[in-house]
C-alpha atoms as a PDB file:
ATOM      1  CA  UNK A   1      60.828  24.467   1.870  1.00  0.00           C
ATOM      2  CA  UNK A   2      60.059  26.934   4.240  1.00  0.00           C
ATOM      3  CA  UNK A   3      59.031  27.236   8.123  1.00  0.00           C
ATOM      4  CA  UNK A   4      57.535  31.464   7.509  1.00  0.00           C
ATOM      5  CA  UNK A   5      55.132  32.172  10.486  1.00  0.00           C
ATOM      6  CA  UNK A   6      54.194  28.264  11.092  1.00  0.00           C
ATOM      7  CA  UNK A   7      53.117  27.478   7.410  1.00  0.00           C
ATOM      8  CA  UNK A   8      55.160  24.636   6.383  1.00  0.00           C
ATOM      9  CA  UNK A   9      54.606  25.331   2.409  1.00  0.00           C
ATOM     10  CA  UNK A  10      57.540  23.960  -0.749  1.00  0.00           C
ATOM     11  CA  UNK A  11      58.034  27.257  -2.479  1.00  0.00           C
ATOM     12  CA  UNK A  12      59.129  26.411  -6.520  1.00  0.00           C
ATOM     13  CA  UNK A  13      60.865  29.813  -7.741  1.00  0.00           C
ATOM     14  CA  UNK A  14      58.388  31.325  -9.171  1.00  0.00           C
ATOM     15  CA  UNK A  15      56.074  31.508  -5.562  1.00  0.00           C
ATOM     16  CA  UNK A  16      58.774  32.170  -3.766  1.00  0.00           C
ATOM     17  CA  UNK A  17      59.857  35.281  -6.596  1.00  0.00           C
ATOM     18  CA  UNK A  18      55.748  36.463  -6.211  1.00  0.00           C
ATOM     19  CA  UNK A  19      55.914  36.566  -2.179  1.00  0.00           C
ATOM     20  CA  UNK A  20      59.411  38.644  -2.285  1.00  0.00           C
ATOM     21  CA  UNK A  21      57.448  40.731  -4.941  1.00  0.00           C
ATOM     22  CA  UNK A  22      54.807  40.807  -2.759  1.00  0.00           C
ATOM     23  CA  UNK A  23      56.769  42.026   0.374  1.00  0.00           C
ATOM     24  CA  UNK A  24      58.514  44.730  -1.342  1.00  0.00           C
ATOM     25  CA  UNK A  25      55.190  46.044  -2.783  1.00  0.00           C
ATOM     26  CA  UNK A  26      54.071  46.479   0.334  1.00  0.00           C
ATOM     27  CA  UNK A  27      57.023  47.697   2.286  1.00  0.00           C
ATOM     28  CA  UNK A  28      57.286  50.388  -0.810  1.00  0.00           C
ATOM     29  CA  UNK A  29      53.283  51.135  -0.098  1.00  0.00           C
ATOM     30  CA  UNK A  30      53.643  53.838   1.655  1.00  0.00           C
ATOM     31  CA  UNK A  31      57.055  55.378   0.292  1.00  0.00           C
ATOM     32  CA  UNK A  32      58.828  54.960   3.289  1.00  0.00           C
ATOM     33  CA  UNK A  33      61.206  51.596   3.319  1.00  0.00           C
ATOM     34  CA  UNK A  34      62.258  50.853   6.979  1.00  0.00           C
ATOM     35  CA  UNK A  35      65.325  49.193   7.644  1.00  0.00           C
ATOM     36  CA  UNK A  36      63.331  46.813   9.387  1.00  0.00           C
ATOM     37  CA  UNK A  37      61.335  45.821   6.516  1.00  0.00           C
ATOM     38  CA  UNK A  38      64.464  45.293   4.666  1.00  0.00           C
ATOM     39  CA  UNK A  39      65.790  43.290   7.062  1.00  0.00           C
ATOM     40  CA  UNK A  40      62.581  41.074   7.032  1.00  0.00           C
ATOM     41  CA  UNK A  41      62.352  40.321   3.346  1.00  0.00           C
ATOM     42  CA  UNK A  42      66.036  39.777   3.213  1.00  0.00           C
ATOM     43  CA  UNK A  43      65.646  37.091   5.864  1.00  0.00           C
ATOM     44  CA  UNK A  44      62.875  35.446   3.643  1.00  0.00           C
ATOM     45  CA  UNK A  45      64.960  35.613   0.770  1.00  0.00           C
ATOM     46  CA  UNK A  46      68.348  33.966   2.006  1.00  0.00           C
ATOM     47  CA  UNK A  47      67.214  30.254   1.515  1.00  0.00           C
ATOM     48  CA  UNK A  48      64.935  30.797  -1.698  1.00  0.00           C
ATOM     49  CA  UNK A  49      65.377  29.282  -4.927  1.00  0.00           C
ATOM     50  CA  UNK A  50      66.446  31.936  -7.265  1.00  0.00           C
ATOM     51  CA  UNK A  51      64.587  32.411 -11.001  1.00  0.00           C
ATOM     52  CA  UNK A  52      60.800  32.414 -11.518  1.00  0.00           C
ATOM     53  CA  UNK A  53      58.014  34.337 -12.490  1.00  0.00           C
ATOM     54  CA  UNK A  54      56.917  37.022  -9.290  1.00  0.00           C
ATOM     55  CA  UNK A  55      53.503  36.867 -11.913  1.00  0.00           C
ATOM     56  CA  UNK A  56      52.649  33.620 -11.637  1.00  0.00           C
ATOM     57  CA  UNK A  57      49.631  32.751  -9.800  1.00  0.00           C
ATOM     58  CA  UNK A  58      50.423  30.958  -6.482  1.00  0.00           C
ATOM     59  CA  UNK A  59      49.399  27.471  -5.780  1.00  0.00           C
ATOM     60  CA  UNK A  60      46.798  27.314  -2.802  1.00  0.00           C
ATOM     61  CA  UNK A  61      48.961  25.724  -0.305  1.00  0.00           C
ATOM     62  CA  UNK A  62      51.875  28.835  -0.533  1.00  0.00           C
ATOM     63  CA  UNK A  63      49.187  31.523  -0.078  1.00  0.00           C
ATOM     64  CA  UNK A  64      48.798  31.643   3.448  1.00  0.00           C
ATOM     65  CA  UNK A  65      52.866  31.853   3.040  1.00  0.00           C
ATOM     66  CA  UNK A  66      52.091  34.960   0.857  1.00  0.00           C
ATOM     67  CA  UNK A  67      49.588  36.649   3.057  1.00  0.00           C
ATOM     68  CA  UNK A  68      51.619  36.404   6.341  1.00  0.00           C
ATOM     69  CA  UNK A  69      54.475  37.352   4.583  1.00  0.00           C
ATOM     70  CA  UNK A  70      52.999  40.702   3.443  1.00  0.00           C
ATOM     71  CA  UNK A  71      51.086  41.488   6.671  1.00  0.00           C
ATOM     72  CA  UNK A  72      54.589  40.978   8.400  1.00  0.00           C
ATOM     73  CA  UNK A  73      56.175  43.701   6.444  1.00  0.00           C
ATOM     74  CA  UNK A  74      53.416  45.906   6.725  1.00  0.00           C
ATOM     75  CA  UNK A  75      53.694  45.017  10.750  1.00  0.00           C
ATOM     76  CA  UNK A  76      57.798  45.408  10.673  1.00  0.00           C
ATOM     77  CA  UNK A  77      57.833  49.414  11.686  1.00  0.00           C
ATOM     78  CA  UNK A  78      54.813  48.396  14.138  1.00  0.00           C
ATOM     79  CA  UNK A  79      51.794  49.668  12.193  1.00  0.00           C
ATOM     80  CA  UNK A  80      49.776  48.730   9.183  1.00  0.00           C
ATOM     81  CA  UNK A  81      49.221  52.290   7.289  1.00  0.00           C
ATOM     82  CA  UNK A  82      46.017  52.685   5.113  1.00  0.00           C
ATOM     83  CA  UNK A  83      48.318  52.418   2.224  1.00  0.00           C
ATOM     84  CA  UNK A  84      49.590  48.885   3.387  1.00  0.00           C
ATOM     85  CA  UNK A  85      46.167  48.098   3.802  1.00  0.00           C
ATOM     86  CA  UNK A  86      45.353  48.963   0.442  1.00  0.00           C
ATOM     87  CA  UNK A  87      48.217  47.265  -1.090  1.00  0.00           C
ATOM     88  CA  UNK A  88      47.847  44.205   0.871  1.00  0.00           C
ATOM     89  CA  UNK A  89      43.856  43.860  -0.394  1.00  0.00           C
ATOM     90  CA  UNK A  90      45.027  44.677  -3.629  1.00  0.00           C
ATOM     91  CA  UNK A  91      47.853  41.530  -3.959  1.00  0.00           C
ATOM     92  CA  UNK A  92      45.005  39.064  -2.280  1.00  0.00           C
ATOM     93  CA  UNK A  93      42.247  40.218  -4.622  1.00  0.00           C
ATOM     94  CA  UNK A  94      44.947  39.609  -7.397  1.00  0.00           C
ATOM     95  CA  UNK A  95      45.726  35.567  -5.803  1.00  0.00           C
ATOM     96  CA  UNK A  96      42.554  35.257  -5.418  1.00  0.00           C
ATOM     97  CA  UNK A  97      42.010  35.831  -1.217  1.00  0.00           C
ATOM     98  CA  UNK A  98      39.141  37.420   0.149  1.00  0.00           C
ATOM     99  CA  UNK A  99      38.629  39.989   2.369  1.00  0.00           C
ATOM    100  CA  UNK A 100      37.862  38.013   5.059  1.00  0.00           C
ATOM    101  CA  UNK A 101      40.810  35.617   4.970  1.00  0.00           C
ATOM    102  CA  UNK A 102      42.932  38.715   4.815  1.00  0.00           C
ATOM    103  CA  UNK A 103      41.266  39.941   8.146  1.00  0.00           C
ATOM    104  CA  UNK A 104      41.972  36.648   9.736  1.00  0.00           C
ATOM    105  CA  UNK A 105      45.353  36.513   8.859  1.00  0.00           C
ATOM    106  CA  UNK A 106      45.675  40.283  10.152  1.00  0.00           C
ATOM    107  CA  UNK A 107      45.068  39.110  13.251  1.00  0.00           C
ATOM    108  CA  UNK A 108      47.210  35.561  13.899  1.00  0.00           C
ATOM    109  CA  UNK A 109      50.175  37.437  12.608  1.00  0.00           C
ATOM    110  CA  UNK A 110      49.970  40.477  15.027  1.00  0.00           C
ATOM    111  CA  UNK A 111      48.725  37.188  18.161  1.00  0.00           C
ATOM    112  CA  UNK A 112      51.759  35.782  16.499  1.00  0.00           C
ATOM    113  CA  UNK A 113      54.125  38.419  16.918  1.00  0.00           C
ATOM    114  CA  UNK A 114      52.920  39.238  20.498  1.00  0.00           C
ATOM    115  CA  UNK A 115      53.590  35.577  21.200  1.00  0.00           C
ATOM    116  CA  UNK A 116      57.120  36.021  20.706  1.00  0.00           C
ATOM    117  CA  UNK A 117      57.225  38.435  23.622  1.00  0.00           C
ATOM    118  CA  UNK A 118      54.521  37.038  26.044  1.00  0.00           C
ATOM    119  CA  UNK A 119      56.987  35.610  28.744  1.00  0.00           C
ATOM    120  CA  UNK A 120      59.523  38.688  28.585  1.00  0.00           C
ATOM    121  CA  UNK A 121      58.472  40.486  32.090  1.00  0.00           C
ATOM    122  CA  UNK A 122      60.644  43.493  30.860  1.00  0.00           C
ATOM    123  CA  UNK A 123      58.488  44.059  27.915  1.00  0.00           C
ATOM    124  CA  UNK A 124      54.926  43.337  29.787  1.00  0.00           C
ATOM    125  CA  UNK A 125      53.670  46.920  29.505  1.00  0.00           C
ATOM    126  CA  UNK A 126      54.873  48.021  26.364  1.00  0.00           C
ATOM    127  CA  UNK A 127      53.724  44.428  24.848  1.00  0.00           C
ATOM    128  CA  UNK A 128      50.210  44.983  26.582  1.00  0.00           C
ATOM    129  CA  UNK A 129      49.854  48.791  24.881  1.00  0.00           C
ATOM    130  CA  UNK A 130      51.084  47.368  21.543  1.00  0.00           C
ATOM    131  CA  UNK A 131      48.218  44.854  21.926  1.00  0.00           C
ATOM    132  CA  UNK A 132      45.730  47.227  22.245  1.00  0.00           C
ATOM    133  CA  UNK A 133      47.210  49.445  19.823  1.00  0.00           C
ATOM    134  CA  UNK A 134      46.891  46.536  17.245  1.00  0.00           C
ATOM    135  CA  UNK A 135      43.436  46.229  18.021  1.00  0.00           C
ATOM    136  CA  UNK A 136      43.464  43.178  19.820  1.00  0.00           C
ATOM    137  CA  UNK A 137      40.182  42.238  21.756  1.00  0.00           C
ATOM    138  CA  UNK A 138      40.138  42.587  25.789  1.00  0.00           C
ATOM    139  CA  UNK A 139      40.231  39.228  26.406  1.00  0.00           C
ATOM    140  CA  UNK A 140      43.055  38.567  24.154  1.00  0.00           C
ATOM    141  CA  UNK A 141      45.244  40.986  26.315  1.00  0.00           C
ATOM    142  CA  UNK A 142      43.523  39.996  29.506  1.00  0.00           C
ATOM    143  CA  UNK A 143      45.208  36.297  28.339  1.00  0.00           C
ATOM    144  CA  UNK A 144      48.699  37.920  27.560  1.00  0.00           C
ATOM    145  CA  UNK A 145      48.199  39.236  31.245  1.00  0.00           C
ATOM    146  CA  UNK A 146      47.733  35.860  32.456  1.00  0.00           C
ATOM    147  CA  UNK A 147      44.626  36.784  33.620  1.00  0.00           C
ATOM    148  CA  UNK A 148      42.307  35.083  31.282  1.00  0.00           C
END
């Protein structure tokens, strides 16, 4: 079991050996491995069951699991590159996820990862600019103001 990014999801070996696969595709998308990225799959990894096929097709309920996972690793250096992108697309085509789903994901991890830091007064500004760097919509940093 597993509490990745709000998804409460039972990961058998072999979905829990295709999301590390997954994550280290995409952290090796765009041939530079940050530490952070490292640091994040390694942190998914330390409770896992061991074994199991990285191939095997996910069950539905672990693929929101998978898709966070990846765009997390993607976000870990604070950008998703075209070549993330691309990889990303390419692992939900492969499960299965469509384009839009991975959009909408996109987007609740980086409102997720903003979350983290909404109260920290220290970080306001640079939190704000990050949010508009991500793309975020007006009135989603407007609310991270508290001015929504």
């Amino acid at each position: 079991m597993t509490d990745w990014l709000d998804a409460d999801v039972d990961l058998d070996a072999s979905a829990a050996a295709a999301i590390a696969s997954g994550m280290r595709q995409v952290a090796q998308a765009d041939g530079m491995i940050h530490q952070r990225e490292l640091a994040l799959i390694a942190s998914f990894e330390a409770d896992l069951p061991g074994g199991g096929d990285p191939e095997a097709p996910l069950p539905q309920e672990a693929k929101v699991v998978y898709l966070r996972s990846l765009i997390m690793v993607a976000l870990a250096d604070g950008v998703i590159t075209d070549k993330e992108e691309e990889r990303i697309n390419a692992l939900a085509d492969a499960q299965g996820i469509n384009r839009g789903t991975v959009h909408g994901e996109t987007l609740e991890v980086k409102r997720w990862f903003l979350r983290a830091f909404q109260g920290v007064h220290i970080f306001k500004d640079a939190v704000l600019r990050v949010a508009q760097d991500l793309g975020l919509d007006e009135a989603e940093v407007d609310a991270l103001r508290g001015e929504a």
